[in-house]
N, C-alpha and C. Protein backbone atom coordinates (compact mmCIF):
# COMPACT_ATOMS: atom_id res chain seq x y z
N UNK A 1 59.55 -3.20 16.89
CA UNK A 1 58.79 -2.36 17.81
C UNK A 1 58.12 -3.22 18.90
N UNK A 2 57.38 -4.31 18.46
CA UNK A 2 57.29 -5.21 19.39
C UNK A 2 58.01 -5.76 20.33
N UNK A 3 59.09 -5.73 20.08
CA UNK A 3 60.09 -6.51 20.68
C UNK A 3 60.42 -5.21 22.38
N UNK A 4 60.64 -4.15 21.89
CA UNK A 4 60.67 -3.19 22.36
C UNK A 4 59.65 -2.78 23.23
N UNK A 5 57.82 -3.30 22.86
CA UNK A 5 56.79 -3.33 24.01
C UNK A 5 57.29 -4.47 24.52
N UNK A 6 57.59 -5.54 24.56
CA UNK A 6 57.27 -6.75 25.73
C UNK A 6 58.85 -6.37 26.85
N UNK A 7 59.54 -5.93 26.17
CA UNK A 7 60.72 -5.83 27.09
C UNK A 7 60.01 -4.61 27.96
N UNK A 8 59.57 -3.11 27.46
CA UNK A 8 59.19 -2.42 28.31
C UNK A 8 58.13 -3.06 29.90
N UNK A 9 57.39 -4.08 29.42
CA UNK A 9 56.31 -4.99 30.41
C UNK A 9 57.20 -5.84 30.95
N UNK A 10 57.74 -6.41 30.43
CA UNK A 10 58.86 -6.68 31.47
C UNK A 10 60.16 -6.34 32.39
N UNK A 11 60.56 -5.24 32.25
CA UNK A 11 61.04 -4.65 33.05
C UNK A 11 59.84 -3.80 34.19
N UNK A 12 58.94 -3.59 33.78
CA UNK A 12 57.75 -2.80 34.67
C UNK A 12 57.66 -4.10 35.88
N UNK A 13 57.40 -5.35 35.11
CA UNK A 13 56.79 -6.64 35.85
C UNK A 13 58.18 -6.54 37.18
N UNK A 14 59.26 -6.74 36.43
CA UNK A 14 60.67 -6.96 37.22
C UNK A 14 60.53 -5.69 38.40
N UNK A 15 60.64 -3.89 38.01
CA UNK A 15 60.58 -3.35 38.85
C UNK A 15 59.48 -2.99 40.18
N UNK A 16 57.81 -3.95 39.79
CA UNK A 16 56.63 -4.00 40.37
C UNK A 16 57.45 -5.20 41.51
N UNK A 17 57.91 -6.00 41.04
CA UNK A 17 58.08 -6.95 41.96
C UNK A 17 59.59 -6.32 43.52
N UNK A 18 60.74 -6.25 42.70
CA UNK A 18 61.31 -5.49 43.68
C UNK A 18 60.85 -4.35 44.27
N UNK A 19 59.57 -3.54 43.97
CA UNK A 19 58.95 -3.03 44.92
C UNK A 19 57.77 -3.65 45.62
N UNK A 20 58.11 -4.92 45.76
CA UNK A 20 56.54 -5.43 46.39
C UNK A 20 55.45 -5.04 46.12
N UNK A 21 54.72 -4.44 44.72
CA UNK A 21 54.19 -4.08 44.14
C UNK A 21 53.48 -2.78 44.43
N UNK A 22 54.75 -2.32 44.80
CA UNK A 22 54.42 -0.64 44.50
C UNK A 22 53.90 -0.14 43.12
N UNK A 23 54.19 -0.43 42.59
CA UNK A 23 53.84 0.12 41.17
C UNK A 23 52.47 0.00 40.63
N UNK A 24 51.71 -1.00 41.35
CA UNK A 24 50.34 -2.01 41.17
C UNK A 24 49.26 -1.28 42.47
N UNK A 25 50.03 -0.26 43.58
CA UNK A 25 49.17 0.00 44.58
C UNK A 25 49.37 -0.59 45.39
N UNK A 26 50.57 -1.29 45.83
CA UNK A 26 51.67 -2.08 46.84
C UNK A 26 50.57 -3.55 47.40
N UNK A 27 51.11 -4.34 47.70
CA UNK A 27 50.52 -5.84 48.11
C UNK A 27 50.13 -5.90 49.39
N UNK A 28 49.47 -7.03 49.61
CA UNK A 28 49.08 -6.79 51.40
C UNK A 28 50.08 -7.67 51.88
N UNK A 29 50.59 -6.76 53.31
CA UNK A 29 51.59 -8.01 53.84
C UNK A 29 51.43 -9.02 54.05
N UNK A 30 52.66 -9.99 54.31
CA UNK A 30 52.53 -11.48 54.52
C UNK A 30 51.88 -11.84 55.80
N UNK A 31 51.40 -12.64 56.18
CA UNK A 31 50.58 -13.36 57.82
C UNK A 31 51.75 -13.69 58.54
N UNK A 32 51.76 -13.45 59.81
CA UNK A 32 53.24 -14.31 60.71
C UNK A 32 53.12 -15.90 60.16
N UNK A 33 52.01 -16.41 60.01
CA UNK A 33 52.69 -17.91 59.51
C UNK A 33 53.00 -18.14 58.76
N UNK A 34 52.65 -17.43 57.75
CA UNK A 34 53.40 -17.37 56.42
C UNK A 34 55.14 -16.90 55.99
N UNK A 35 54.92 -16.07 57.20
CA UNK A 35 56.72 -15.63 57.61
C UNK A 35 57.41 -17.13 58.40
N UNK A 36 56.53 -17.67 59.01
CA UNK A 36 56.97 -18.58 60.04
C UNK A 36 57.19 -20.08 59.03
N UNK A 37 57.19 -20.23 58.07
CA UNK A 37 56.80 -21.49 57.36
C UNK A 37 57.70 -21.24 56.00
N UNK A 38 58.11 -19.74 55.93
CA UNK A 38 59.12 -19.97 54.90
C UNK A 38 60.33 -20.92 54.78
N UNK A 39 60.93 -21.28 53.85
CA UNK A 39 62.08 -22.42 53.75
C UNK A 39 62.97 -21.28 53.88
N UNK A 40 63.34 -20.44 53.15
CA UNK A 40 64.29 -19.49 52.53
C UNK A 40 64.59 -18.27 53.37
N UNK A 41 63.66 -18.34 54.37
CA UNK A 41 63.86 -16.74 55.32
C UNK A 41 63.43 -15.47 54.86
N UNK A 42 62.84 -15.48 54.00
CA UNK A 42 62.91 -14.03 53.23
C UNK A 42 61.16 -13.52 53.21
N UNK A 43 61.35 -12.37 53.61
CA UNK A 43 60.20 -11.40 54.36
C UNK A 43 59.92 -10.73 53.31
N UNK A 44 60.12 -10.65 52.14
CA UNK A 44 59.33 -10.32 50.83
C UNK A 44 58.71 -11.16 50.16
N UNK A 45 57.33 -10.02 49.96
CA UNK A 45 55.91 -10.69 49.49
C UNK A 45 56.54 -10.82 48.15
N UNK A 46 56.12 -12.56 47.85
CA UNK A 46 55.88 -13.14 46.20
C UNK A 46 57.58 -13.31 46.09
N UNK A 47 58.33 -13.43 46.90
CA UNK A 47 60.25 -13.45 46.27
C UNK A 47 60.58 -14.54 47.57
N UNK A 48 60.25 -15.59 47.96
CA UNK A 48 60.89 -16.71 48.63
C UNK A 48 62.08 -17.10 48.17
N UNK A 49 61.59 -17.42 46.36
CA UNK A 49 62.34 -18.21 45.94
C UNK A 49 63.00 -17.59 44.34
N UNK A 50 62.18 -16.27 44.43
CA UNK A 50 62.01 -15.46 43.30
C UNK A 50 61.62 -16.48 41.48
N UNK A 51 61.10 -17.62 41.82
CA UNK A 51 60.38 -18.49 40.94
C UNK A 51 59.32 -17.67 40.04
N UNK A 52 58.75 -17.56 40.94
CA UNK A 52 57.30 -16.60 40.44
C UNK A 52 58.03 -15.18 39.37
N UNK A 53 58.64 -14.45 39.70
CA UNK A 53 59.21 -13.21 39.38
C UNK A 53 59.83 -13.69 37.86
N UNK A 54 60.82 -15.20 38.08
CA UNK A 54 61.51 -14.93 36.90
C UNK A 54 60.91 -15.75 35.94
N UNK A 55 59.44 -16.38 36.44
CA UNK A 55 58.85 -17.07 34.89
C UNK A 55 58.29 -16.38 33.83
N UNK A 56 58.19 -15.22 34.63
CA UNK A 56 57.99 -14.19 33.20
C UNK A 56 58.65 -13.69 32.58
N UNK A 57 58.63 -13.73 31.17
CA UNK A 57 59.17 -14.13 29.82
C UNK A 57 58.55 -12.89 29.02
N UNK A 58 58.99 -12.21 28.11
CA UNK A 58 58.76 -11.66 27.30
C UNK A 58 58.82 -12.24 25.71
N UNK A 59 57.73 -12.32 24.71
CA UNK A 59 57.85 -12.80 23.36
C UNK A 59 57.07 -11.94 22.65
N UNK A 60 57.40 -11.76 21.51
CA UNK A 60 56.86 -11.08 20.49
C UNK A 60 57.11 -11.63 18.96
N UNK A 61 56.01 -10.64 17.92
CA UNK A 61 55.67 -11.14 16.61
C UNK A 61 56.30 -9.87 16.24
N UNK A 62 55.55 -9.93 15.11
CA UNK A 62 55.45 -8.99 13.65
C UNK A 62 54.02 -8.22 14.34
N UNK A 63 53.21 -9.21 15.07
CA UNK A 63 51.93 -8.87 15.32
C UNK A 63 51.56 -8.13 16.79
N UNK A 64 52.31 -8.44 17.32
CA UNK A 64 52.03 -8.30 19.11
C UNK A 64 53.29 -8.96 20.25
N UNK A 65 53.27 -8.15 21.49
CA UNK A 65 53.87 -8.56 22.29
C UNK A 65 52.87 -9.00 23.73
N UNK A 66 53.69 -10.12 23.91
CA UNK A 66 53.19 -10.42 25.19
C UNK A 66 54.29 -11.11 26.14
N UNK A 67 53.81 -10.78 27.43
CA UNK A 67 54.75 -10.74 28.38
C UNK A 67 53.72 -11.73 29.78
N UNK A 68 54.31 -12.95 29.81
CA UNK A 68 53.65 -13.66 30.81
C UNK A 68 54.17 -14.51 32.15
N UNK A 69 53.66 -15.63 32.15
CA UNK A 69 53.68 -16.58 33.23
C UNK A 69 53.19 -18.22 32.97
N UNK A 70 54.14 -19.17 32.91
CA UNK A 70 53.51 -20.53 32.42
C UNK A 70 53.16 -21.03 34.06
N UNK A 71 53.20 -20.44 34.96
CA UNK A 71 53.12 -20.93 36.13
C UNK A 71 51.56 -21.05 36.64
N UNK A 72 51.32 -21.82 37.26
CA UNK A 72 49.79 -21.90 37.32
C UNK A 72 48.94 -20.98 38.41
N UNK A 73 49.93 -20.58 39.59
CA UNK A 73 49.41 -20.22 40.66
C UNK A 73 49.62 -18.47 40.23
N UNK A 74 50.42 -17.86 39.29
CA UNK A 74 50.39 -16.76 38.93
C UNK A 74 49.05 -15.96 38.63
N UNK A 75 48.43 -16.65 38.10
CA UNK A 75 46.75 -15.95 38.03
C UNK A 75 46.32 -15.90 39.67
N UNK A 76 46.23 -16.87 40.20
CA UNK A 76 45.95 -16.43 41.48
C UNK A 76 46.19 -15.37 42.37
N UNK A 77 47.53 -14.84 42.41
CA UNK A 77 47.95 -13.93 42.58
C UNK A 77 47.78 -12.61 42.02
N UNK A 78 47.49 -12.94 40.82
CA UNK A 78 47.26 -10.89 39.79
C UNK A 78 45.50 -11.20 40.50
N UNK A 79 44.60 -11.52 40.38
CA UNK A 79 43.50 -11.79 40.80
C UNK A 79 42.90 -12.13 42.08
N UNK A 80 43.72 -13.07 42.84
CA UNK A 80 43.32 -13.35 44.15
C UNK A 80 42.66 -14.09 44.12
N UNK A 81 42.55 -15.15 45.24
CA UNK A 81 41.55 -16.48 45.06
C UNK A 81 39.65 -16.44 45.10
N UNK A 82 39.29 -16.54 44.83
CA UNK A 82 37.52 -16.64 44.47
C UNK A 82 36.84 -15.90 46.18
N UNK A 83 37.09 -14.59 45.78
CA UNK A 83 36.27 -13.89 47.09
C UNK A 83 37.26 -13.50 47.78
N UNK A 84 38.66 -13.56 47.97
CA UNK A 84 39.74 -13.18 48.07
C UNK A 84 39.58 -13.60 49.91
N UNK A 85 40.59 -12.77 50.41
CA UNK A 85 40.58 -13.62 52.23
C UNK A 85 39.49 -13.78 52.63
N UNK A 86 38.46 -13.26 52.35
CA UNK A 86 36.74 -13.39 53.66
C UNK A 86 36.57 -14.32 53.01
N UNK A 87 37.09 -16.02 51.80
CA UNK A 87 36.52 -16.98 51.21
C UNK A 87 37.66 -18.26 51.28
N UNK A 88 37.82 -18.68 52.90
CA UNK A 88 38.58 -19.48 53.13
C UNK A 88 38.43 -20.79 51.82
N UNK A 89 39.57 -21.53 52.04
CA UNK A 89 39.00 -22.70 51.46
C UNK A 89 40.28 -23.96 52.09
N UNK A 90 39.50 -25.35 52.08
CA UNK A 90 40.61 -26.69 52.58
C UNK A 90 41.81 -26.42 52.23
N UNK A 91 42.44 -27.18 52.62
CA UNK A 91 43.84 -27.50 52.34
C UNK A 91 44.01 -29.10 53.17
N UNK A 92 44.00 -30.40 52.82
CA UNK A 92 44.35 -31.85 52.62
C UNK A 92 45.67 -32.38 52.41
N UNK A 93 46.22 -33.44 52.86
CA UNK A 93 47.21 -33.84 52.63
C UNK A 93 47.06 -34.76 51.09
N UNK A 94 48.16 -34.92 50.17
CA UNK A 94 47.70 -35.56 49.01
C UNK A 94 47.28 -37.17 49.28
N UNK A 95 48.05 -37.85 50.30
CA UNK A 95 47.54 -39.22 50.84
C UNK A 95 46.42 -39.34 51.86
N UNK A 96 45.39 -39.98 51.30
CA UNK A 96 44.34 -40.18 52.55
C UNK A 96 44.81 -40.63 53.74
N UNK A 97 44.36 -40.04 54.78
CA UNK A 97 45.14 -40.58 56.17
C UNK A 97 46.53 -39.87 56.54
N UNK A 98 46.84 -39.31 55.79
CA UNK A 98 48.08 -38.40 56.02
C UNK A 98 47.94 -37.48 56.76
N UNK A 99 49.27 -36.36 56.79
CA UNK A 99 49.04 -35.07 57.78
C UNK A 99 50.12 -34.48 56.64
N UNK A 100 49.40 -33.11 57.18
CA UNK A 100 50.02 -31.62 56.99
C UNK A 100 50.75 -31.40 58.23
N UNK A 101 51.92 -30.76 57.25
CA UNK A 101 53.40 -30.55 58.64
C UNK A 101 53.83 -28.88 58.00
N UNK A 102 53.34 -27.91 58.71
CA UNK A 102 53.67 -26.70 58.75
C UNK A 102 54.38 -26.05 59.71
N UNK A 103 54.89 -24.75 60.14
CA UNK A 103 55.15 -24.15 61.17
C UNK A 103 53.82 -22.74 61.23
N UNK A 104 53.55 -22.57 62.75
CA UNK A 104 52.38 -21.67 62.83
C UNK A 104 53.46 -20.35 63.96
N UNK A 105 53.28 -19.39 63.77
CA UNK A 105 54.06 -18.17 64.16
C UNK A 105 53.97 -18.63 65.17
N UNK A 106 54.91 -18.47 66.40
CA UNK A 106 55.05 -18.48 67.69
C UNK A 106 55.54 -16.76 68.18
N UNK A 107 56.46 -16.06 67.73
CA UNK A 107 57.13 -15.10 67.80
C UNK A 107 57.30 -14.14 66.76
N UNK A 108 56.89 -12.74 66.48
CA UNK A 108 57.21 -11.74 65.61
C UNK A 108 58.02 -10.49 65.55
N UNK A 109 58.34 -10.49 64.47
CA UNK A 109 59.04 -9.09 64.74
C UNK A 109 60.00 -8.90 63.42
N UNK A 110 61.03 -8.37 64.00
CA UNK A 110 61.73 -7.52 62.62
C UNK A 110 63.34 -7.62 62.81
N UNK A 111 63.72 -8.41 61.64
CA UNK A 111 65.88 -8.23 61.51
C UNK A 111 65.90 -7.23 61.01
N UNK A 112 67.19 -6.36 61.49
CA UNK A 112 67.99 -5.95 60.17
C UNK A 112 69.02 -6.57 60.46
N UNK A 113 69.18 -6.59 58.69
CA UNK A 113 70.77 -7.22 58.26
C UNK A 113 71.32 -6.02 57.31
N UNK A 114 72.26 -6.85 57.62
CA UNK A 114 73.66 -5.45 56.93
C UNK A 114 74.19 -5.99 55.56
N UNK A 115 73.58 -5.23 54.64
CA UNK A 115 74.25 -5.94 53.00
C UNK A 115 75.92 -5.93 53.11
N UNK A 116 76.73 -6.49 52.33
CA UNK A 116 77.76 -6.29 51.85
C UNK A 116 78.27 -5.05 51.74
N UNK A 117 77.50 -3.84 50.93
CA UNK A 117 77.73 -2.99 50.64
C UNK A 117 77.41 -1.99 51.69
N UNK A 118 77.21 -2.29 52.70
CA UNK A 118 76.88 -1.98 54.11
C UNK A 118 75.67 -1.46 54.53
N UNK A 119 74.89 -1.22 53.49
CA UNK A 119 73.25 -0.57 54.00
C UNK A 119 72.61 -1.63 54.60
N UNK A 120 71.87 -1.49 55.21
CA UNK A 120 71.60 -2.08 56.64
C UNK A 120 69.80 -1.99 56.11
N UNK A 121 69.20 -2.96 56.11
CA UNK A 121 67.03 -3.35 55.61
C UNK A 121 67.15 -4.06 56.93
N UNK A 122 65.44 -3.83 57.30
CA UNK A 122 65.16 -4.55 58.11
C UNK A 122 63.88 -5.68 57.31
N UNK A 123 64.06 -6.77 57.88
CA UNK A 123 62.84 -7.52 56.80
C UNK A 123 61.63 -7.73 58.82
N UNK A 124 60.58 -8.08 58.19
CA UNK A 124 60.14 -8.90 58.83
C UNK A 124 60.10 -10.75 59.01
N UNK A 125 59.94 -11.15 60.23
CA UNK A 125 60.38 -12.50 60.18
C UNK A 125 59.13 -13.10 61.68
N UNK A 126 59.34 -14.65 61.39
CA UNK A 126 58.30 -15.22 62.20
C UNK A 126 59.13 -16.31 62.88
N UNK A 127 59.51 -16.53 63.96
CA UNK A 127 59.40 -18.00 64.51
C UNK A 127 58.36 -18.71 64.76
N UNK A 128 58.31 -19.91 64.05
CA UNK A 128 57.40 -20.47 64.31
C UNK A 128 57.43 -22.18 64.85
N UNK A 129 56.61 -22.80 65.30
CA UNK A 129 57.14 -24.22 66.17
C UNK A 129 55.81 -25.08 64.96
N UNK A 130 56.40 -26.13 64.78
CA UNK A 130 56.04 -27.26 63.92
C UNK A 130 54.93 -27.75 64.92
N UNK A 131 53.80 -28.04 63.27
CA UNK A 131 52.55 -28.58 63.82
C UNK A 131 52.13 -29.43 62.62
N UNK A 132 50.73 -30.59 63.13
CA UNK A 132 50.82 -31.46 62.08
C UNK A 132 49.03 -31.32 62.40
N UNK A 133 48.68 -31.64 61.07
CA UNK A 133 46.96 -31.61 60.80
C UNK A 133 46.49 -32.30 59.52
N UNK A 134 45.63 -33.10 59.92
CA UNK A 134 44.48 -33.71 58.83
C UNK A 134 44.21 -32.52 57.82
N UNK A 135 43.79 -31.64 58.09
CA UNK A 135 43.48 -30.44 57.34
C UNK A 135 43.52 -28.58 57.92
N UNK A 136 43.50 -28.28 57.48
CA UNK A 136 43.45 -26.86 57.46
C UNK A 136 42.81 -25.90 56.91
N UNK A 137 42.51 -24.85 57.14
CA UNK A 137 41.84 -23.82 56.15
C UNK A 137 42.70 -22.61 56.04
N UNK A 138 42.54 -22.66 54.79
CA UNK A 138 43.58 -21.58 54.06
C UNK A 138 42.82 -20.46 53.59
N UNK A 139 43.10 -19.12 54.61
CA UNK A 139 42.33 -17.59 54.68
C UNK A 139 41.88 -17.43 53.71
N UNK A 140 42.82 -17.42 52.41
CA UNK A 140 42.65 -16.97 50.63
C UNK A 140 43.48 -16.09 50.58
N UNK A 141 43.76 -15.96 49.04
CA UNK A 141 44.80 -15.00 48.39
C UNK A 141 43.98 -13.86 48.49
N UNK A 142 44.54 -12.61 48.61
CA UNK A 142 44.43 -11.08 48.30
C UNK A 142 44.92 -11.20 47.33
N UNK A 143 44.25 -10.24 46.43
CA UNK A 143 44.97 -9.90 45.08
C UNK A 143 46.17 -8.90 44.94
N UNK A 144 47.32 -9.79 44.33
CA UNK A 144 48.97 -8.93 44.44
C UNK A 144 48.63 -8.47 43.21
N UNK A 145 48.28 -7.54 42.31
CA UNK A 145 48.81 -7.13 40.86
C UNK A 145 50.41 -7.27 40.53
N UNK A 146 50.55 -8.56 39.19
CA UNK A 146 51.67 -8.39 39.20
C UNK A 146 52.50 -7.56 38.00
N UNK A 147 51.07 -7.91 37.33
CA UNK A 147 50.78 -6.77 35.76
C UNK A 147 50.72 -5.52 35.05
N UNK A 148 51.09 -4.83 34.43
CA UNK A 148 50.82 -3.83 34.17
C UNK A 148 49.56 -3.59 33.64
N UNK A 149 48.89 -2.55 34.00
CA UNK A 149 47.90 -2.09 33.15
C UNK A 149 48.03 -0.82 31.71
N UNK A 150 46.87 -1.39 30.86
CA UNK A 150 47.82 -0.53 30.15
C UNK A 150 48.08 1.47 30.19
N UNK A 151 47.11 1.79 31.31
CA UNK A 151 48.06 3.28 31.98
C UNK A 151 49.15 3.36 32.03
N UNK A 152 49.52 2.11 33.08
CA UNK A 152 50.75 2.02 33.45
C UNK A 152 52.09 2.24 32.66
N UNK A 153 51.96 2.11 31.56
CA UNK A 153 52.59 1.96 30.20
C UNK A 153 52.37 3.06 29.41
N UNK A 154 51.16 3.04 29.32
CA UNK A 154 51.10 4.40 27.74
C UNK A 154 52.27 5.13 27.88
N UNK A 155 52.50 5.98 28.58
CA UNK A 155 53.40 6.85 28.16
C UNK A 155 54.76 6.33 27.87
N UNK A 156 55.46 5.38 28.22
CA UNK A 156 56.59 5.08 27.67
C UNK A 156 56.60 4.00 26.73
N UNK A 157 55.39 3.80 26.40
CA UNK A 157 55.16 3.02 25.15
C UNK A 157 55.05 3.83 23.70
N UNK A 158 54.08 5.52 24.23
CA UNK A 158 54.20 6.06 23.08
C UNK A 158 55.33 7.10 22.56
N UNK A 159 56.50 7.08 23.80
CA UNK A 159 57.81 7.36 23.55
C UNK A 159 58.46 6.38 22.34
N UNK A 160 58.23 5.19 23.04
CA UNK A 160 59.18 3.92 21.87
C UNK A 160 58.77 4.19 20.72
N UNK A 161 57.40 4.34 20.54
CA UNK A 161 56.29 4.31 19.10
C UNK A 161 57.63 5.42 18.22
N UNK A 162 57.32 6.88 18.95
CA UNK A 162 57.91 7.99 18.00
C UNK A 162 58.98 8.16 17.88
N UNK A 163 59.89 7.34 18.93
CA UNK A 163 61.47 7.19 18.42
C UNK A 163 61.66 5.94 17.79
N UNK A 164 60.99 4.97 17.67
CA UNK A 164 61.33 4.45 16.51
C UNK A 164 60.79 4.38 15.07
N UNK A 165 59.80 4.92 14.90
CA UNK A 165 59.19 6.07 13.62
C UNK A 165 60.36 6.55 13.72
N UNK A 166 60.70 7.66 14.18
CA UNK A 166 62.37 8.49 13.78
C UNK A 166 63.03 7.88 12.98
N UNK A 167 63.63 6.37 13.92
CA UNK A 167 64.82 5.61 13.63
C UNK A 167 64.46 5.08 12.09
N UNK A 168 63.17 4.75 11.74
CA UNK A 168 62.56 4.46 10.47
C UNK A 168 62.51 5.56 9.56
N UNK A 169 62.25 6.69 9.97
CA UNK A 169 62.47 7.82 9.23
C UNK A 169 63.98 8.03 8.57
N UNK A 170 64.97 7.71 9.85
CA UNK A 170 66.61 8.09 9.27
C UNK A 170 66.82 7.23 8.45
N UNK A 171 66.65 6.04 8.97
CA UNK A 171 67.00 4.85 7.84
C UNK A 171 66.35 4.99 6.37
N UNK A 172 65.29 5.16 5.98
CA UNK A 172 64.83 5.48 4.77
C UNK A 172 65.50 6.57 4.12
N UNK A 173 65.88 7.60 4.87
CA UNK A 173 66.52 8.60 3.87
C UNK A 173 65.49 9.79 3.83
């Protein structure tokens, strides 16, 4: 039965994320520099590299299921950083005397591309022109929920409960 809650939280986690967390009360969009500074091109919040999305893991006991994240910056995100954007904070290069090499939006706006299968998304996207700095200040995280709560769940949790009571019922005889 356990096994059966952590997979349900994880598929919730999986379908919260391909909706940019619709499911959570949807995320705040990305900043143009943050579009402008991606490696990967991709105009969905928290899926650059889809890293974040697939460290969560589902495990369970005899006792309980849980469904998480060994990643460190994942709390940041279900929570948001300490006072959330109105609570800037530094950002340093790791070598003293060094620089930070980012791109800062120059240009905004919106692709569409045409899948394979021919439906046609438009993402948003940033050009941005390379810049270098001693330091920076970084706005802060908004809080993305990436979690379920347990609302979110009850009801198809207490579906699993009574069909598999059933399945325990047939099997006994």
């Amino acid at each position: 039965l356990h096994a059966r809650y952590a997979i349900i939280a994880s598929q919730w986690i999986d379908r919260n994320f391909q909706s940019q967390g619709a499911l959570a009360g949807g995320w705040k969009p990305l900043r143009p520099n943050t579009l402008a500074s991606r490696r990967m091109g991709s105009g969905r919040i928290l899926q650059n590299n889809r890293f974040l999305q697939a460290s969560f893991t589902p495990k369970w006991s005899d006792e309980e299921a849980i469904v998480g994240s060994p990643v460190f910056y994942a709390l940041f995100h279900e929570k948001g950083t300490k006072g959330g954007p109105e609570n800037p904070y530094p950002i340093r290069p790791k070598k003293p005397g060094g620089f930070l090499r980012f791109k800062v939006a120059t240009r905004f706006g919106a692709r569409t591309l045409t899948l394979k299968s021919g439906k046609k998304i438009t993402l948003p996207f940033a050009e941005g022109k390379e810049v270098f700095a001693r330091e920076v200040m970084h706005p802060g995280l908004p809080q993305r929920r990436l979690l379920p709560r347990e609302q979110d769940l009850l009801p198809q949790l207490l579906r699993t409960t009574l069909n598999y009571l059933r399945e325990q019922e047939r099997r006994a005889g």
